[in-house]
Protein backbone atom coordinates (compact mmCIF):
# COMPACT_ATOMS: atom_id res chain seq x y z
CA UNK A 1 98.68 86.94 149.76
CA UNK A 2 99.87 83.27 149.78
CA UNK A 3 101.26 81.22 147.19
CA UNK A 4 99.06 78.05 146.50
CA UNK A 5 100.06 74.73 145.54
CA UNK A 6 99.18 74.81 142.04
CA UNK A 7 100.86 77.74 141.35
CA UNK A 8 104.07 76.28 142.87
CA UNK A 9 103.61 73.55 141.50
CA UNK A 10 103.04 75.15 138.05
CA UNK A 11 106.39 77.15 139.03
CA UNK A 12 108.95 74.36 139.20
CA UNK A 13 112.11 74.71 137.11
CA UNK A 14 112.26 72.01 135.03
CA UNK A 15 115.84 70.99 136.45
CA UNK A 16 114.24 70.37 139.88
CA UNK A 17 114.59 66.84 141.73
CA UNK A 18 111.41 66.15 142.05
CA UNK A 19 112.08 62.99 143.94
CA UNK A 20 114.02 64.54 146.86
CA UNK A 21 110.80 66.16 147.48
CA UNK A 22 108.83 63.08 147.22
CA UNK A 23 111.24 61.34 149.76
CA UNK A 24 110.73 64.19 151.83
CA UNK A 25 107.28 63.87 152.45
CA UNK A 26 107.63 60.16 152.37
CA UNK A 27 109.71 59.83 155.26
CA UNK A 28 107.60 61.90 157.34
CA UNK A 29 104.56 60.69 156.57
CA UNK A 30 105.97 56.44 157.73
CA UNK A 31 106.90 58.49 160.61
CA UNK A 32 103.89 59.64 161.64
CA UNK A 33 101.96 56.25 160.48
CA UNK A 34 104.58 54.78 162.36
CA UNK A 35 104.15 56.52 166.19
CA UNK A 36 100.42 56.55 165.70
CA UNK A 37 100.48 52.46 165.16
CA UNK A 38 103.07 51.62 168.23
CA UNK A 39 101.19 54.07 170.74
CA UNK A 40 99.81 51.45 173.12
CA UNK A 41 97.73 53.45 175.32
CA UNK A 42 95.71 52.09 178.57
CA UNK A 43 94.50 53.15 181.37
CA UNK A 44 97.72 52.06 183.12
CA UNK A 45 99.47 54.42 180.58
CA UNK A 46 101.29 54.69 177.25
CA UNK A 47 103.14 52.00 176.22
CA UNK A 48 105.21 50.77 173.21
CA UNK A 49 103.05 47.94 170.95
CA UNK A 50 106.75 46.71 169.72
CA UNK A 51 107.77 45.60 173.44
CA UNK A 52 104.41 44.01 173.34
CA UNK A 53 104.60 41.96 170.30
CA UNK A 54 109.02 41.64 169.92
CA UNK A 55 107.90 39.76 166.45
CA UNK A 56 107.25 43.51 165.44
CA UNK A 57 110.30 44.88 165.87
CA UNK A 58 111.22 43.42 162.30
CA UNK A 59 108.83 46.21 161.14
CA UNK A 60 111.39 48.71 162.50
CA UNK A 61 113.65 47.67 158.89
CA UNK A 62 111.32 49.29 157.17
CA UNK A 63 109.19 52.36 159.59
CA UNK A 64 112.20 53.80 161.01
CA UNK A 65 113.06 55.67 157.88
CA UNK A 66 113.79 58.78 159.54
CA UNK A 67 117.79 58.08 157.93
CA UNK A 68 115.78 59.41 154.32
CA UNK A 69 114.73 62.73 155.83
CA UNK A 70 118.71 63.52 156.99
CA UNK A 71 119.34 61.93 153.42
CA UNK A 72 117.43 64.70 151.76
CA UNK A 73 118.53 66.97 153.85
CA UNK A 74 122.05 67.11 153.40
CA UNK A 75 121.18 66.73 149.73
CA UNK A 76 119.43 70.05 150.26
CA UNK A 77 122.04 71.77 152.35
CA UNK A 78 124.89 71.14 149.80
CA UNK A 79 122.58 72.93 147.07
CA UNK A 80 121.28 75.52 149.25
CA UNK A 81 124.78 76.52 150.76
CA UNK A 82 126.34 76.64 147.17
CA UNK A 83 124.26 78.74 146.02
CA UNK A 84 124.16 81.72 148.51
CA UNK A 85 128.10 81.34 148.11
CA UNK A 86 127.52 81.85 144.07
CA UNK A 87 125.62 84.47 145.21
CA UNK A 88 127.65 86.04 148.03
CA UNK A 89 130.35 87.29 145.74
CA UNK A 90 133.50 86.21 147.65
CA UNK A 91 131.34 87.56 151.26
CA UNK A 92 130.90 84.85 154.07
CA UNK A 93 127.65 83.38 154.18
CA UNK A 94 127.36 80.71 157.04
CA UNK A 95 125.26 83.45 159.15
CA UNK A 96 122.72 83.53 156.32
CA UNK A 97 122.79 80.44 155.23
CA UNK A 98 121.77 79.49 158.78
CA UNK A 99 118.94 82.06 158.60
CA UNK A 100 117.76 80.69 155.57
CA UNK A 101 117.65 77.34 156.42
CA UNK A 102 116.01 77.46 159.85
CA UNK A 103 113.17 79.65 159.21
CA UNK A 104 110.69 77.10 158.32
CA UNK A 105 112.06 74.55 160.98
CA UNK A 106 112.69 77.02 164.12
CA UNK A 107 109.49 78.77 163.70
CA UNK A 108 106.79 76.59 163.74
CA UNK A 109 108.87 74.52 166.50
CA UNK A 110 108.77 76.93 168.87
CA UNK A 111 105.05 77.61 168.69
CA UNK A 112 104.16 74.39 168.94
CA UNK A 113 106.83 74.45 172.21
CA UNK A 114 105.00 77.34 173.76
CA UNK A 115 101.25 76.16 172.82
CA UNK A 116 102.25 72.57 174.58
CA UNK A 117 103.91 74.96 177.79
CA UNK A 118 101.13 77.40 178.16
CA UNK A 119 98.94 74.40 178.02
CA UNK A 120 100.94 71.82 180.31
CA UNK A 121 101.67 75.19 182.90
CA UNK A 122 97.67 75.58 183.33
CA UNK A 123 97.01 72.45 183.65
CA UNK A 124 99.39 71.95 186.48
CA UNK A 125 98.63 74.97 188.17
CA UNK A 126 94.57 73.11 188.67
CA UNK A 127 96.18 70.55 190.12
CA UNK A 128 96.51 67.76 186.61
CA UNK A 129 99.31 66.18 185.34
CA UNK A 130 99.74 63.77 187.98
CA UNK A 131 97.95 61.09 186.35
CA UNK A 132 99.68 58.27 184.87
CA UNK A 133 97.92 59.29 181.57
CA UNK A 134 98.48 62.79 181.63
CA UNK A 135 102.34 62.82 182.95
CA UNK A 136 103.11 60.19 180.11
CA UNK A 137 101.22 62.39 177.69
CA UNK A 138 103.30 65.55 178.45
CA UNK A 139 106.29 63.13 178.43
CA UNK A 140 106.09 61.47 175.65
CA UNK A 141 104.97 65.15 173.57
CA UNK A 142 108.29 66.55 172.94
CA UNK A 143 110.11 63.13 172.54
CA UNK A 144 109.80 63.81 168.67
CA UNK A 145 112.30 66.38 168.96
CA UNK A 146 115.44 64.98 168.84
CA UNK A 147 115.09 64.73 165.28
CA UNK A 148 114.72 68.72 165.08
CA UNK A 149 118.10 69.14 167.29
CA UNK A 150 120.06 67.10 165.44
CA UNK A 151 118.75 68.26 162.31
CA UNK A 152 119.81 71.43 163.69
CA UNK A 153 123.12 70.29 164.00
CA UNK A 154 123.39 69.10 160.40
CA UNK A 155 122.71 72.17 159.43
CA UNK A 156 125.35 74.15 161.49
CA UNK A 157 127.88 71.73 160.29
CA UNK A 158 127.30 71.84 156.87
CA UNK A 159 130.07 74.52 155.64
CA UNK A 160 132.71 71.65 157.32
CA UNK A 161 131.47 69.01 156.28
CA UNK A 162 131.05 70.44 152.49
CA UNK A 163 134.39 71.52 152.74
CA UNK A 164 135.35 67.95 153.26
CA UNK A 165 133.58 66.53 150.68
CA UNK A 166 134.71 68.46 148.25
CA UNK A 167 138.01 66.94 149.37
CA UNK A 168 137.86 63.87 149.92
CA UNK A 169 133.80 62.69 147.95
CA UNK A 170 133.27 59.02 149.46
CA UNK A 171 136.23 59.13 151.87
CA UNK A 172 134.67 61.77 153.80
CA UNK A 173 131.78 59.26 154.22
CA UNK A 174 134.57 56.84 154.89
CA UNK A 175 135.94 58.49 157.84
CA UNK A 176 132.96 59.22 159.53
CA UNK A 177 131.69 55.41 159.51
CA UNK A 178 134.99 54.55 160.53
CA UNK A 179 134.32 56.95 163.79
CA UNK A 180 131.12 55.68 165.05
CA UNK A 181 132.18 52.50 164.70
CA UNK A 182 135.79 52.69 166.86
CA UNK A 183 132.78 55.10 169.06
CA UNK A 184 130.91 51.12 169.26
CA UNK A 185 134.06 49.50 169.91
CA UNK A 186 135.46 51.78 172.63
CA UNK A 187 131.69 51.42 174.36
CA UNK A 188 131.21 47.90 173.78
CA UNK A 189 134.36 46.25 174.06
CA UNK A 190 136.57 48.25 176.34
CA UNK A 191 133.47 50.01 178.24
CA UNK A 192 135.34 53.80 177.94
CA UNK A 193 132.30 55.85 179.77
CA UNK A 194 130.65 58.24 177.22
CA UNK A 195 131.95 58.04 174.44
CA UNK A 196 128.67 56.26 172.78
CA UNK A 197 127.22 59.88 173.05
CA UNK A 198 129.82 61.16 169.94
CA UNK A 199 127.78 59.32 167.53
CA UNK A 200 124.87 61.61 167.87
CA UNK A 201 127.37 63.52 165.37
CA UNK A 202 129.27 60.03 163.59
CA UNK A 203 125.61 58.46 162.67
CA UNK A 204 123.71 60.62 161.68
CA UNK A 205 126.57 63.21 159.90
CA UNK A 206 127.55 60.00 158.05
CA UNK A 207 123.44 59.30 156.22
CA UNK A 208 123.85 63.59 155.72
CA UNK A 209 126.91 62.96 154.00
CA UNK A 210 125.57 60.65 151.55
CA UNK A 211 123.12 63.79 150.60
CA UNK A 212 126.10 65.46 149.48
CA UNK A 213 127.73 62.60 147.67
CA UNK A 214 123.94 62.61 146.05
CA UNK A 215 123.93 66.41 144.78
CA UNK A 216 127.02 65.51 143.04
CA UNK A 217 125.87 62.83 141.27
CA UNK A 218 127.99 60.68 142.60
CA UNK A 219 125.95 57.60 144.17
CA UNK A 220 125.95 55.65 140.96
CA UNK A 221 125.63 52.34 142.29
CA UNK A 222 123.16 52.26 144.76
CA UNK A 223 122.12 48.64 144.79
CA UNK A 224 125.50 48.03 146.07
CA UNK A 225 125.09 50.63 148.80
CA UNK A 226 121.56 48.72 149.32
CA UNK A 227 123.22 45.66 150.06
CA UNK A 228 126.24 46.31 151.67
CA UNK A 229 124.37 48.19 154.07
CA UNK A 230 121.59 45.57 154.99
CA UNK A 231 124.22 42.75 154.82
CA UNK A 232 126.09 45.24 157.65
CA UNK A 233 122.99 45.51 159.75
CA UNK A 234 122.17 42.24 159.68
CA UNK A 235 125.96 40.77 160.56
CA UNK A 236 125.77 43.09 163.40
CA UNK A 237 122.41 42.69 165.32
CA UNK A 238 122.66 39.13 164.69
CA UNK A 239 126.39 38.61 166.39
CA UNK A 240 126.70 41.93 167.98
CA UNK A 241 125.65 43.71 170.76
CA UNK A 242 122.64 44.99 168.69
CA UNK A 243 119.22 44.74 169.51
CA UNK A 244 117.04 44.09 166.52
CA UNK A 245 114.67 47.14 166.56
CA UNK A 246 116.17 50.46 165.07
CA UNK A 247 113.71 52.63 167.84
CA UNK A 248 114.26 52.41 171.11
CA UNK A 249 112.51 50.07 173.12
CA UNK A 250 111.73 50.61 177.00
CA UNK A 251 113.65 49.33 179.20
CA UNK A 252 116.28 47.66 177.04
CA UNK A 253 120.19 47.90 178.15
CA UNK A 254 121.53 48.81 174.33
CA UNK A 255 119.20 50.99 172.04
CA UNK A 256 120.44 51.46 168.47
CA UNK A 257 118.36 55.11 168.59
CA UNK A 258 119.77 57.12 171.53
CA UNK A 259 122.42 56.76 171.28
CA UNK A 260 122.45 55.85 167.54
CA UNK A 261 125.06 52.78 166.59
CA UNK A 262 127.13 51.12 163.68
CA UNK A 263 124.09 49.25 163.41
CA UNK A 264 121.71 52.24 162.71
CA UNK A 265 123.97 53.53 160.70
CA UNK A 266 124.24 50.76 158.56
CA UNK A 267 120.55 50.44 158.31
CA UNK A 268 120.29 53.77 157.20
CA UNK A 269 122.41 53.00 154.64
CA UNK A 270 120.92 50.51 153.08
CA UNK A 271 117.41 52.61 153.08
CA UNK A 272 119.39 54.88 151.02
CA UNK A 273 120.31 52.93 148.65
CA UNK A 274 117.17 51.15 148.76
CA UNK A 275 115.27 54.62 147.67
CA UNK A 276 118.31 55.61 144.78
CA UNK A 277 116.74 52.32 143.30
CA UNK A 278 113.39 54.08 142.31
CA UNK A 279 114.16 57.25 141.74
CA UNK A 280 114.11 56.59 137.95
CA UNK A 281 110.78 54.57 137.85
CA UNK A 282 109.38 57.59 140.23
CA UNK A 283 110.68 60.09 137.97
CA UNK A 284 107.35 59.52 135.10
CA UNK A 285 104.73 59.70 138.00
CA UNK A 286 105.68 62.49 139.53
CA UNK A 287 105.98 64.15 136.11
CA UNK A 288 101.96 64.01 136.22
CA UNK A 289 100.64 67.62 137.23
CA UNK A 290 97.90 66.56 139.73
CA UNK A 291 100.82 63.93 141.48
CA UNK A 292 103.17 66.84 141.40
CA UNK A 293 100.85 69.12 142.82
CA UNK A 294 99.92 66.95 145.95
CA UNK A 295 103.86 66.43 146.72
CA UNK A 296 104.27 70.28 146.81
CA UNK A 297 101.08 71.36 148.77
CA UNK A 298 102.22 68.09 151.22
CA UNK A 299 106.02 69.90 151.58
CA UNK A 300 104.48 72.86 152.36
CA UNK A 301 102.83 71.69 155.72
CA UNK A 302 105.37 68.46 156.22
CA UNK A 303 107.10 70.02 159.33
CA UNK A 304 103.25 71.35 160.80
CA UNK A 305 102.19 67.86 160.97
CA UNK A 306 104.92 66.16 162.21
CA UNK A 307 105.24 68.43 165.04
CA UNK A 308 101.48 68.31 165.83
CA UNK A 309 100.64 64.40 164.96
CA UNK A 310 101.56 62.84 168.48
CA UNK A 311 98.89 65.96 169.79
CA UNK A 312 96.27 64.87 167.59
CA UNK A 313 96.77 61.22 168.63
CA UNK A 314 96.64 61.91 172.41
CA UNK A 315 93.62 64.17 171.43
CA UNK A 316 91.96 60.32 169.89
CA UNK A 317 92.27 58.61 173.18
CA UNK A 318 90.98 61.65 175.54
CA UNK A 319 88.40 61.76 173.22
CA UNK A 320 87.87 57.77 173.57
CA UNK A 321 87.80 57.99 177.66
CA UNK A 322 85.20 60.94 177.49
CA UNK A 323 83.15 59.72 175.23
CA UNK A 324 83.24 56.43 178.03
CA UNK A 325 84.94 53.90 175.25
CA UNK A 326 86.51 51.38 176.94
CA UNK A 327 90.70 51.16 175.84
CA UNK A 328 91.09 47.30 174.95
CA UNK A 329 93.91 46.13 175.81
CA UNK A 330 96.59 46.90 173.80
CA UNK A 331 97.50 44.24 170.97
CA UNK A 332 94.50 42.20 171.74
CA UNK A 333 91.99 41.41 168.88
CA UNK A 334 89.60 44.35 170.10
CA UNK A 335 92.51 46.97 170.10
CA UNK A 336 93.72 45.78 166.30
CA UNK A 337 89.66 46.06 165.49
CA UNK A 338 90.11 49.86 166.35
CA UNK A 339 93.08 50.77 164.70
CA UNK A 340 91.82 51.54 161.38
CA UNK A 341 89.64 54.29 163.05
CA UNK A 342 92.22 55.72 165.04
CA UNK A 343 94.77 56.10 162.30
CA UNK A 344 91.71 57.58 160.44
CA UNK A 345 90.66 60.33 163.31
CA UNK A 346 94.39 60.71 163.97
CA UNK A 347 94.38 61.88 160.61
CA UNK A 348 91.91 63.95 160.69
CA UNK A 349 92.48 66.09 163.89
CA UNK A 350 96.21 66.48 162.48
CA UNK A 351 94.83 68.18 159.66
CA UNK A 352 92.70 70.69 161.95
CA UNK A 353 95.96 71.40 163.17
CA UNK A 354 97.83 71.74 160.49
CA UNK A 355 95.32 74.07 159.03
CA UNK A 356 95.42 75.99 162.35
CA UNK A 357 99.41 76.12 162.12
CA UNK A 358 100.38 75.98 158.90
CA UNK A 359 100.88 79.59 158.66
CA UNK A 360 104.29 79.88 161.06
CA UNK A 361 105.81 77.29 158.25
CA UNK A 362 105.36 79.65 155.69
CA UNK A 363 108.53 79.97 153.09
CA UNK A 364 111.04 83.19 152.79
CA UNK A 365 113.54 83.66 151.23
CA UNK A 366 116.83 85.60 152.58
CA UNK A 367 119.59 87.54 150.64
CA UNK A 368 122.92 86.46 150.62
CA UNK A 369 124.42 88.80 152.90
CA UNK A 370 126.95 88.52 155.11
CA UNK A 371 126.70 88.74 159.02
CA UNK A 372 128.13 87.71 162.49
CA UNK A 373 129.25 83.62 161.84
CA UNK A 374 130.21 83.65 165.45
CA UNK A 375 126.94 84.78 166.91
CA UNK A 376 124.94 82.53 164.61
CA UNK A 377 126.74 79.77 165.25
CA UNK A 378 126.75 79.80 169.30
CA UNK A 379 122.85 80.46 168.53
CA UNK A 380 122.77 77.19 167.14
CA UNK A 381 124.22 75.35 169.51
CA UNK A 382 121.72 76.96 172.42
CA UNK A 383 118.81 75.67 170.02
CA UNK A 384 119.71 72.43 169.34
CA UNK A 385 121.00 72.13 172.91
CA UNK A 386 117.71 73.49 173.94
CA UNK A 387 115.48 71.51 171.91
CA UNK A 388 117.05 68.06 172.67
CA UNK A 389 117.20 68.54 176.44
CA UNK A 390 113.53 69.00 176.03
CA UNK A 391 113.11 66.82 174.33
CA UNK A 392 114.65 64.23 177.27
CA UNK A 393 112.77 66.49 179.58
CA UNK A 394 109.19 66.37 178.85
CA UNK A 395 106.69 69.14 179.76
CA UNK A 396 105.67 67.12 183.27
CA UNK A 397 106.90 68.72 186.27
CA UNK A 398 107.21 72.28 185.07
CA UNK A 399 106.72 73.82 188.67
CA UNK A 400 108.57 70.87 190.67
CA UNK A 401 111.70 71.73 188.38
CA UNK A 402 111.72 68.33 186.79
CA UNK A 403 115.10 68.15 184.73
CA UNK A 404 117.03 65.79 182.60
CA UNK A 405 120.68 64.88 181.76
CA UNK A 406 121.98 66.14 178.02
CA UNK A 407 125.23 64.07 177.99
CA UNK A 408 126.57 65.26 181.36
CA UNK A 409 124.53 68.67 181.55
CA UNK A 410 120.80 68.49 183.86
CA UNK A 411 118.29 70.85 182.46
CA UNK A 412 115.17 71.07 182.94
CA UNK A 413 112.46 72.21 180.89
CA UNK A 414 111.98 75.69 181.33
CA UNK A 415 115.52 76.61 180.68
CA UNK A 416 115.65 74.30 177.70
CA UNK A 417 112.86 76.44 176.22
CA UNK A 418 114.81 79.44 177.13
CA UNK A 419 117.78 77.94 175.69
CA UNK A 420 115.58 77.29 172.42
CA UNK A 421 114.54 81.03 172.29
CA UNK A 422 117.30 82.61 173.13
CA UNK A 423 119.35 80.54 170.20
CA UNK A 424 116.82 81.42 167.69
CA UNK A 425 117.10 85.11 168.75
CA UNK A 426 120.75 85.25 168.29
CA UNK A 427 120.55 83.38 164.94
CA UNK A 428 118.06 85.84 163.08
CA UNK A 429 119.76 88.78 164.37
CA UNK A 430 123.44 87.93 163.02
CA UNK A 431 122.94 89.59 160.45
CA UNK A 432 120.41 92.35 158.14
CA UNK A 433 117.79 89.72 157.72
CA UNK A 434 115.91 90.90 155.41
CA UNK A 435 113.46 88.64 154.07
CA UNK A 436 110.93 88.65 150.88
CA UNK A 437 107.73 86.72 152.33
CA UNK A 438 106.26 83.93 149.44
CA UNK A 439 103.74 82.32 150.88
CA UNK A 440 101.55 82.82 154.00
């Protein structure tokens, strides 16, 4: 029988960071506000509201908060690894630390993955998928999960990266700014071919390592980090070669997303700093039971929604042309009129969904025991490998054998998924998983 809420929320040691949990669900939730307001759908397509209206793209300082969610996570990873290795008693622990952290990520990814196959396979089979609605739905689908593969990759790294904070504390951080931005100077000013894909690892590894610096209590100044980081976005996008959104925009030469840049990074520094600056004021109100209680019960289905949202958004609009509801065009007065109702039905069929899925997100706890590090580790690497190539691939051309480019590697869908699957197979048995259920 399941855990509820309440009696998590009843549960919580009082030494818990509340906060990180609040940030947590924060970050996901601007996320999802944030796809469901740029969708621009017509019946020429799905389209991007911020290339629409450019005076947007401001908004982008603010929505793209996704930096938080790595934040928190590498805050989580530094306490999460340290204490298997407490409990681990001198035994290696990587393979179940991996375990342990990818349960509730890997599992309710990969059934939303199959669901979405199954689905786009049948309705390719009749014939569908050819419209320009349809083939940008199953496009744009999976474009979400980047953020799972790298997130994947934080993970994995995390022993390394621990090991060098404990080291070398900000100059870890340091060093890895210091890489992704010679990464932006050997792209942009000598033009050296690839090398802008490294900072899929220098970015984003960089906002994780400020989560460690965090667990350790060691961001004490974080107005500082606020401003040194906006000042740094702002020098850069304004004399660089820096566009000012931080998504990507269609058709645009430079993206700051994909691959991520100095500016990005910068950006995400300042949100971090930005959100150090009310964790004290936030620290009362979520001391309130019924506030408390709403953060955990929202954890508990965070990933769920985020995975499904984008479905239950698409779902809006097929609902809109069957019902005979003409699309306005987007950004026009009519199409602004109907956005409240969207985001409100949007809403509403994510939490169907989430109450349809929740159950694959369910928490578990494994022992600390020790098990193959090489075998979990090269599953890894076929799951986030897997994941982002599908996510570049889409779910459109399934029988045509539509594929993508991951860096320099073409993959198409169906062996991304395999990929995916396989990875997660070879993670969860490196070692005796055994696992104590605590919710359902």
């Amino acid at each position: 029988m399941g855990v509820s809420a309440s009696e998590m929320a009843a549960a919580t040691p009082a030494a818990r960071d509340r906060y990180v949990d609040l940030l947590r669900v924060a970050s996901l939730g601007t996320v999802l506000f944030g796809h469901w307001l740029m969708a621009a759908v017509s019946s020429d397509g799905i389209g991007n509201l911020l290339a629409l209206v450019p005076a947007l793209q401001v908004l982008t300082w603010g929505l793209q908060i996704m930096p938080v969610f790595f934040f928190v996570g590498g805050f989580s990873h530094a306490l999460s690894y340290r204490s298997l290795a407490r409990r681990a008693d001198g035994r290696p622990v990587y393979a179940a630390f991996l375990r342990a952290r990818l349960q509730r990520l890997l599992r309710p990814t990969l059934v939303f993955v199959l669901v979405w196959t199954a689905g786009a396979l049948a309705l390719q089979l009749a014939g569908g998928g050819h419209g320009r609605l349809s083939a940008a739905a199953l496009r744009l689908v999976t474009q979400p999960l980047w953020f799972i593969g790298i997130y994947l990759a934080m993970v994995a790294f995390t022993p390394a990266l621990l090991a060098l904070h404990h080291r070398w504390g900000w100059g870890a951080f340091a060093l890895l700014v210091g890489a992704a931005a010679t990464v932006d100077v050997l792209r942009f000013a000598l033009a050296v071919p690839y090398v802008e894909f490294l900072d899929f690892a220098f970015v984003w590894l960089a906002v994780h390592q400020l989560g460690f610096l965090r667990a350790d209590g060691r961001i004490t100044r974080p107005g500082l980090l606020a401003a040194a980081g906006l000042v740094g976005a702002a020098l850069l996008v304004a004399y660089g070669p820096y566009p000012l959104s931080m998504v990507g925009m269609p058709g645009e030469k430079v993206s700051n997303m994909a691959p991520p840049t100095l500016a990005l990074l910068c950006h995400g520094t300042w949100l971090v700093g930005a959100v150090e600056l009310f964790r004290g004021p936030a620290a009362g109100w979520l001391a309130r039971p019924r506030v408390w209680r709403g953060v955990v019960a929202a954890n508990g289905i965070a990933m769920t929604a985020f995975l499904w949202h984008l479905t239950a958004m698409l779902a809006v609009y097929a609902a809109q042309l069957a019902l005979g509801i003409a699309l306005p065009e987007p950004a026009s007065a009519a199409w602004w009129a109907q956005v409240p109702l969207r985001l409100l039905a949007a809403a509403g069929l994510t939490a169907v969904l989430v109450t349809l899925f929740r159950r694959f997100e369910a928490p578990a706890r494994s022992a600390a025991e020790s098990g193959s590090g090489p075998r979990a580790a090269f599953g890894i690497t076929l799951c986030l490998l897997g994941i982002l190539g599908l996510s570049m691939t889409g779910l459109g051309g399934l029988l045509e054998g539509h594929s993508a480019t991951l860096v320099a590697i073409p993959l198409t869908a169906p062996v991304a998924i395999g990929m995916a699957l396989g990875g997660w197979y070879l993670v969860e048995r490196s070692g005796p998983a055994r696992s104590v259920r605590l919710g359902g």
